[in-house]
C-alpha atoms as a PDB file:
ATOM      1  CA  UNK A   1      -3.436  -3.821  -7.788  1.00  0.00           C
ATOM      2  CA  UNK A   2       0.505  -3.452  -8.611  1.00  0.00           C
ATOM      3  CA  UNK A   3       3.381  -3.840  -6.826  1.00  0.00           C
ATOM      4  CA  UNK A   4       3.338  -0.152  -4.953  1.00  0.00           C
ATOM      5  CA  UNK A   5      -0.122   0.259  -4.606  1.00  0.00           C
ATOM      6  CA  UNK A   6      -0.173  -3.001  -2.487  1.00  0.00           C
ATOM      7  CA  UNK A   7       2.529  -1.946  -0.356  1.00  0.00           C
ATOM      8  CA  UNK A   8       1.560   1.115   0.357  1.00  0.00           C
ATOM      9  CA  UNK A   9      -1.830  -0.626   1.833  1.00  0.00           C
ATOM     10  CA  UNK A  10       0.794  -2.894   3.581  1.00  0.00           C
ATOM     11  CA  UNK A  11       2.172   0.238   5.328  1.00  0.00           C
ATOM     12  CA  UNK A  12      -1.605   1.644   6.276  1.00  0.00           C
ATOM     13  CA  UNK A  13      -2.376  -1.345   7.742  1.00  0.00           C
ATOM     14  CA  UNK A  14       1.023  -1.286  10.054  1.00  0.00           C
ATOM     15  CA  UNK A  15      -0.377   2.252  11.195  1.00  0.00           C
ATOM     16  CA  UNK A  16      -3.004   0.327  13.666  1.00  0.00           C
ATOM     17  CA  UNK A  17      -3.176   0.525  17.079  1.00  0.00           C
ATOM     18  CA  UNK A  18      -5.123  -2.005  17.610  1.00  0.00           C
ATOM     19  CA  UNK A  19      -5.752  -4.834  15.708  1.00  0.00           C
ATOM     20  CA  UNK A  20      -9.236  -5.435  13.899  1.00  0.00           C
ATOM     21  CA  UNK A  21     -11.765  -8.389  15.011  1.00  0.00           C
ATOM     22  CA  UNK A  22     -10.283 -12.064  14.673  1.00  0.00           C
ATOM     23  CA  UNK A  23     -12.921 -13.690  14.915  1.00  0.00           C
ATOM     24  CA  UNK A  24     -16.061 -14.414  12.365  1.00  0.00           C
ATOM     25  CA  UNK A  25     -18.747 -12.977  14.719  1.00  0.00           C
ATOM     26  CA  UNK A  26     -16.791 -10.025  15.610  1.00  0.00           C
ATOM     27  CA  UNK A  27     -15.666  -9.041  12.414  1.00  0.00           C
ATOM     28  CA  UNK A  28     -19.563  -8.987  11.397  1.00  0.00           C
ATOM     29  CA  UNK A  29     -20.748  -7.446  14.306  1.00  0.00           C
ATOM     30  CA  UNK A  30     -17.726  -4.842  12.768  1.00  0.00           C
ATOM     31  CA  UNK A  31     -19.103  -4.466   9.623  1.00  0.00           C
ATOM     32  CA  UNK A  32     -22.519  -4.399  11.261  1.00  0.00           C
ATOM     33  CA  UNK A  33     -21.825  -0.968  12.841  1.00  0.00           C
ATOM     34  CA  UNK A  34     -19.753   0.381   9.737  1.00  0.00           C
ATOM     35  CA  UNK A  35     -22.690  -0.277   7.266  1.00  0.00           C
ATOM     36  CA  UNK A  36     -25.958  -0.370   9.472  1.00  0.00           C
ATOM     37  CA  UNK A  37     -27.780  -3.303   7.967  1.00  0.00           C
ATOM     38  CA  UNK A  38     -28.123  -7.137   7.152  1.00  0.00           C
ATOM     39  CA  UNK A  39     -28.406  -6.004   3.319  1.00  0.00           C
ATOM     40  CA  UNK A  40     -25.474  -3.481   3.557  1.00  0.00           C
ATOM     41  CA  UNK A  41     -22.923  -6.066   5.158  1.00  0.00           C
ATOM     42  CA  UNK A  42     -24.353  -8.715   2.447  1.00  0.00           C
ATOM     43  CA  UNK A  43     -24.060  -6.294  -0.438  1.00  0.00           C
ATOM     44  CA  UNK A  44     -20.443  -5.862   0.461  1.00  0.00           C
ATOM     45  CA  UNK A  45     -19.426  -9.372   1.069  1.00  0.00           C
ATOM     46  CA  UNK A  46     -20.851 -10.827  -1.724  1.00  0.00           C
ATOM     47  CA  UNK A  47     -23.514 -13.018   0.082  1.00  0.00           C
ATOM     48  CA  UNK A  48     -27.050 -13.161   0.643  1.00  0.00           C
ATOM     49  CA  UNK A  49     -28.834 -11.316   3.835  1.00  0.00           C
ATOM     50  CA  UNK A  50     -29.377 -14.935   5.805  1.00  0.00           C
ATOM     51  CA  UNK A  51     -25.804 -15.545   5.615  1.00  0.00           C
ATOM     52  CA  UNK A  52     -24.973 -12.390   7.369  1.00  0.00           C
ATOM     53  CA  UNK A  53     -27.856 -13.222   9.799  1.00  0.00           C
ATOM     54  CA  UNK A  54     -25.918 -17.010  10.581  1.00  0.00           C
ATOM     55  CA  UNK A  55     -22.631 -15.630  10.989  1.00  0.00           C
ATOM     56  CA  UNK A  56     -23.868 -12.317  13.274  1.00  0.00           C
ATOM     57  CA  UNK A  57     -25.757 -15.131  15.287  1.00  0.00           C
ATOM     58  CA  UNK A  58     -22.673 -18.066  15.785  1.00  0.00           C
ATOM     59  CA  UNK A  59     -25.081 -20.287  13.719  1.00  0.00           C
ATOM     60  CA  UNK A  60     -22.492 -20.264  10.813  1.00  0.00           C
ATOM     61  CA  UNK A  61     -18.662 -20.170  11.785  1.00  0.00           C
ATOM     62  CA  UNK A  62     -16.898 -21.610   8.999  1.00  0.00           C
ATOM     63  CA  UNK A  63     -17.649 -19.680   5.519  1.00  0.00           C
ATOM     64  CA  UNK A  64     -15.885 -20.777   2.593  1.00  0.00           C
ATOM     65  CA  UNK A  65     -12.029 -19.183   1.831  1.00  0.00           C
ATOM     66  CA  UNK A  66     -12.966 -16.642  -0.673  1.00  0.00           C
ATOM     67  CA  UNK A  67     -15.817 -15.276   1.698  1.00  0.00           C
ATOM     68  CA  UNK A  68     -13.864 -15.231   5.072  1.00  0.00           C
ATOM     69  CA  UNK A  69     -11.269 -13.558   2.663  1.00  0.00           C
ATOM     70  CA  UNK A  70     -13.815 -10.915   1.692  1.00  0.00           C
ATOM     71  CA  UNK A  71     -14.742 -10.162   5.257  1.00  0.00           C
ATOM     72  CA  UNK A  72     -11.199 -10.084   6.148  1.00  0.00           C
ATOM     73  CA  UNK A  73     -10.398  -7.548   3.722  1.00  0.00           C
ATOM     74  CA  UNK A  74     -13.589  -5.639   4.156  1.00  0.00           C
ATOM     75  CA  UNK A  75     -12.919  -4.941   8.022  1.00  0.00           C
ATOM     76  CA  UNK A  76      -9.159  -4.164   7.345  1.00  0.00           C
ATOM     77  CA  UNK A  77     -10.182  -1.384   5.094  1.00  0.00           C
ATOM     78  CA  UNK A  78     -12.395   0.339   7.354  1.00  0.00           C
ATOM     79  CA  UNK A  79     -10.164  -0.422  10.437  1.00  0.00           C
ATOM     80  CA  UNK A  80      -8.949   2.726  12.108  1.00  0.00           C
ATOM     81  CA  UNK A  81      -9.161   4.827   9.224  1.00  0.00           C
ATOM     82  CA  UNK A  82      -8.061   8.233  11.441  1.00  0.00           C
ATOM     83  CA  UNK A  83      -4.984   6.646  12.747  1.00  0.00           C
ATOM     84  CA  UNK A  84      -4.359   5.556   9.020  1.00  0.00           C
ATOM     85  CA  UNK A  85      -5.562   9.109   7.888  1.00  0.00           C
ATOM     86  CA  UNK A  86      -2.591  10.298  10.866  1.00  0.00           C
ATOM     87  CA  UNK A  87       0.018   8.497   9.820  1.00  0.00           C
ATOM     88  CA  UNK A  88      -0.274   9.318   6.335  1.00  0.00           C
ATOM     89  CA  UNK A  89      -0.363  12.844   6.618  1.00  0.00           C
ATOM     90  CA  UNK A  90       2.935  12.549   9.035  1.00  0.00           C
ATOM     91  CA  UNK A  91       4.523  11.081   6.529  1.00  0.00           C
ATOM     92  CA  UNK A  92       3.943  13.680   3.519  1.00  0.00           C
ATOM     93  CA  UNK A  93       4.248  16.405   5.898  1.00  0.00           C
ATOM     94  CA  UNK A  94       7.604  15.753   8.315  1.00  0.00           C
ATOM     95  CA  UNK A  95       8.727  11.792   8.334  1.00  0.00           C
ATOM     96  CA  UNK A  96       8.527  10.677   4.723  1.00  0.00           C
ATOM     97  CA  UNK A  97       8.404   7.409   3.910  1.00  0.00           C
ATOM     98  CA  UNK A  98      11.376   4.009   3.566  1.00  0.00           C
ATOM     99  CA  UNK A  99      10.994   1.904   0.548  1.00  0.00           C
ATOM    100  CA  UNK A 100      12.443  -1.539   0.400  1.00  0.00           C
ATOM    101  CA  UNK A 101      13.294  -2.833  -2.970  1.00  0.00           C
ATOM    102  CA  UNK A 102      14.521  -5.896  -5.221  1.00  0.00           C
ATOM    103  CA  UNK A 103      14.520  -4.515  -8.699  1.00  0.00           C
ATOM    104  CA  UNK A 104      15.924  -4.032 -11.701  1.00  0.00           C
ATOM    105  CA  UNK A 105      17.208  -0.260 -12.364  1.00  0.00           C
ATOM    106  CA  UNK A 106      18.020   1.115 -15.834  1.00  0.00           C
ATOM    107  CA  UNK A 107      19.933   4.557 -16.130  1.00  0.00           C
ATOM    108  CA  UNK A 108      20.431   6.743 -18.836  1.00  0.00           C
ATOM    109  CA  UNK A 109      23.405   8.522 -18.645  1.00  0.00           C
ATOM    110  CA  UNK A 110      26.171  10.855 -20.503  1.00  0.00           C
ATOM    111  CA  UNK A 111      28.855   9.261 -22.980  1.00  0.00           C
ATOM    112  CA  UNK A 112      31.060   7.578 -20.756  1.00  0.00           C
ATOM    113  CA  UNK A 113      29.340   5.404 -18.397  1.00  0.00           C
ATOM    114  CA  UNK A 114      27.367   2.547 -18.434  1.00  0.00           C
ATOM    115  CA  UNK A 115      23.895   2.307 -19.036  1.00  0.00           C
ATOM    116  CA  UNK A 116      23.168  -1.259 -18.298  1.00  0.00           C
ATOM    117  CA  UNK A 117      20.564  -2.248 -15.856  1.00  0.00           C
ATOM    118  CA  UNK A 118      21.019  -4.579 -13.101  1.00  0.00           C
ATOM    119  CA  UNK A 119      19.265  -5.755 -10.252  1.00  0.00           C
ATOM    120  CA  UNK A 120      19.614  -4.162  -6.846  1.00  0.00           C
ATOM    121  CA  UNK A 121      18.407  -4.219  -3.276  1.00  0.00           C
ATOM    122  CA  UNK A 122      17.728  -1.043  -2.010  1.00  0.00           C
ATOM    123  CA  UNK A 123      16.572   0.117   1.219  1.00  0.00           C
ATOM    124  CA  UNK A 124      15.634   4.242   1.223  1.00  0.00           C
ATOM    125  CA  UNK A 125      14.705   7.229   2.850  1.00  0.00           C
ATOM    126  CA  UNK A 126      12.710   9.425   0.643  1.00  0.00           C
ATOM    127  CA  UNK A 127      11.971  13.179   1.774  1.00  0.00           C
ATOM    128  CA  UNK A 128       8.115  14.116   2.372  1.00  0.00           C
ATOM    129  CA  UNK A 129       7.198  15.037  -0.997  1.00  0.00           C
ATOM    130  CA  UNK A 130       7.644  12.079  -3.025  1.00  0.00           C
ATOM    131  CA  UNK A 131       5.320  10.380   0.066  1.00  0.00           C
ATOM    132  CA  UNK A 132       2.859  13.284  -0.933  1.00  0.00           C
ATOM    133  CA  UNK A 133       3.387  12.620  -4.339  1.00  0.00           C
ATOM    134  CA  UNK A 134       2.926   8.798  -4.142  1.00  0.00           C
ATOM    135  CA  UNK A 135      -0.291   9.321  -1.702  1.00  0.00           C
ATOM    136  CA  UNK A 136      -1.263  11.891  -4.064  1.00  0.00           C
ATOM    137  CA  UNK A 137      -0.901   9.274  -7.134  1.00  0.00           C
ATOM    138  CA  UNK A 138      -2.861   6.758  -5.501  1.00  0.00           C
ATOM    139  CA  UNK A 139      -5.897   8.292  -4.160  1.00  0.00           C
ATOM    140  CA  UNK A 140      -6.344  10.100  -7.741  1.00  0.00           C
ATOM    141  CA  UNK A 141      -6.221   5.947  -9.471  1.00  0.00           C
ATOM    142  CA  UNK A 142      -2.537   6.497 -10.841  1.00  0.00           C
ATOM    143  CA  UNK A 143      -1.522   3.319 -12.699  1.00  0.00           C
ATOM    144  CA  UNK A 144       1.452   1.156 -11.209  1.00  0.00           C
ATOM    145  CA  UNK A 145       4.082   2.206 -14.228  1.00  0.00           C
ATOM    146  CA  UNK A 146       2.968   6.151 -13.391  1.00  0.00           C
ATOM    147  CA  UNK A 147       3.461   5.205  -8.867  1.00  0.00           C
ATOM    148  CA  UNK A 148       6.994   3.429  -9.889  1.00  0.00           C
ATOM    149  CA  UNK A 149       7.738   6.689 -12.095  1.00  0.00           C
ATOM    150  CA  UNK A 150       7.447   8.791  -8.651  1.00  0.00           C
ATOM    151  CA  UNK A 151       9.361   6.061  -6.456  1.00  0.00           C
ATOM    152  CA  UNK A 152      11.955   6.143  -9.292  1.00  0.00           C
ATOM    153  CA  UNK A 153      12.558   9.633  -9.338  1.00  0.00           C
ATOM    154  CA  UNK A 154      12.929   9.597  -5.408  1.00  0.00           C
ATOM    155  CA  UNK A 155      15.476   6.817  -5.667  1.00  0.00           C
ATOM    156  CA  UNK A 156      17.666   8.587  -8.349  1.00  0.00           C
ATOM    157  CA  UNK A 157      17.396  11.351  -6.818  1.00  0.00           C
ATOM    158  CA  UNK A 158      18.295  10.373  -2.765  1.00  0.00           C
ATOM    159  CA  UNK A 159      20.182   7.906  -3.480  1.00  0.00           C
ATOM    160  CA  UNK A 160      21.570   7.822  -7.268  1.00  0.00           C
ATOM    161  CA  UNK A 161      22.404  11.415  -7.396  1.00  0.00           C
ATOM    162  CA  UNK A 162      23.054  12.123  -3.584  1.00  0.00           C
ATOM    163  CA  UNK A 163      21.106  14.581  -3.443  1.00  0.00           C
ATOM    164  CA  UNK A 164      22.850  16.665  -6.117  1.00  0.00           C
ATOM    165  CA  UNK A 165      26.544  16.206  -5.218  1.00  0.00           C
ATOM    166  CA  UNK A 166      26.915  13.304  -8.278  1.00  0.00           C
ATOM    167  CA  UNK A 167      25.595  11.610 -11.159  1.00  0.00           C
ATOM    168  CA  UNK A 168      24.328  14.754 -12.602  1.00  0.00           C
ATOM    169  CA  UNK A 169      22.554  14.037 -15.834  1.00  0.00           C
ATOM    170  CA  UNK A 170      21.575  10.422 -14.501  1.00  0.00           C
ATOM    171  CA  UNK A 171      17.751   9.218 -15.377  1.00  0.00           C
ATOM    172  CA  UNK A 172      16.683   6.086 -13.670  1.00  0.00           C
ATOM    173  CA  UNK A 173      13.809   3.933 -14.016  1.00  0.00           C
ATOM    174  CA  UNK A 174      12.731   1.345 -12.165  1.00  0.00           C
ATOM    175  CA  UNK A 175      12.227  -2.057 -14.095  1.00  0.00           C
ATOM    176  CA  UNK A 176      11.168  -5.773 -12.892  1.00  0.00           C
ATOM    177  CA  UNK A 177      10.189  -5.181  -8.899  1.00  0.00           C
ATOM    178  CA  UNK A 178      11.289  -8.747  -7.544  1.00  0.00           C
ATOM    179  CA  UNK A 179      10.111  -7.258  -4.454  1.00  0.00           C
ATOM    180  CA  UNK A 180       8.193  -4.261  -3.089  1.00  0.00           C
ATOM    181  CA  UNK A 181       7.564  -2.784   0.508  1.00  0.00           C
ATOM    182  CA  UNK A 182       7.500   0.441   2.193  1.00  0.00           C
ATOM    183  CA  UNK A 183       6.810   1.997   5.473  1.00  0.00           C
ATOM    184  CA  UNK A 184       5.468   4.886   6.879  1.00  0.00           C
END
């Protein structure tokens, strides 16, 4: 996963409610309901059938890191999925979304002005549409460089070009994330 796909799972996650099981038991017992079966859950996690059947019992409560990381991840991605699904669509529809960035921003610009990148932290508002466009990306398996095309064209656009009132003739790309996040 890249930079933006990663934070915009961040931002899904901050949608919840409620937050998922914390401990072992629970979080099977979780993915118990969510898949139906011993084999389903074991399939998922990457274990065998009796190691479901210890941890959904207490026998087990200590799997190894990679595991408990595995079951961590697979009950955060079914967690809540409609109030995920809800705050989403609020955000492509009214809201839009905030991105947070470190990174390094190259322009391309008319004779006259610089067109040397440099790094820059950024905070920004972008409008609905780039949040459906960057939803839209990711659910259809967009690569990082083509998400951080979208974001970039949001950014010169809000904030580089104000919206039309400067800059005109401005391209900006977005180069070397130091650091990533956005919210919904």
């Amino acid at each position: 996963m890249g930079d933006i796909d990663d934070a915009l799972e961040r931002a899904g996650r901050e949608a919840f409610t409620k937050e998922p099981p914390k401990t072992l038991k629970g979080q099977i017992g979780y993915l118990m309901k969510q898949l139906g079966t011993t084999r389903a859950v074991a399939a998922e996690l990457g274990v065998t059938q009796r190691s479901v059947e210890r941890y959904l019992k207490g026998e087990r409560k200590n799997p190894p890191k990679a595991t408990a990381d595995r079951i961590n991840d697979a009950v955060r991605a079914r967690w809540q999925p409609r109030v995920r699904s809800r705050a989403r669509k609020q955000a492509a529809a009214a809201t839009g979304i905030t991105v947070e960035t470190r990174a390094r921003f190259g322009y391309t610009a008319p004779g006259g002005t610089t067109d040397d990148g440099r790094f820059r932290r950024l905070t920004v508002h972008l409008p609905p549409h780039y949040a459906q466009r960057l939803f839209d990306a990711r659910d259809q398996g967009a690569s990082d460089a083509q998400m951080r095309g979208i974001v970039a064209e949001g950014l010169q656009e809000v904030y580089f070009k104000d919206g039309g009132r400067r800059a005109d003739g401005l391209e900006v790309e977005l180069n070397d994330i130091d650091y990533f996040d956005v919210s919904f």
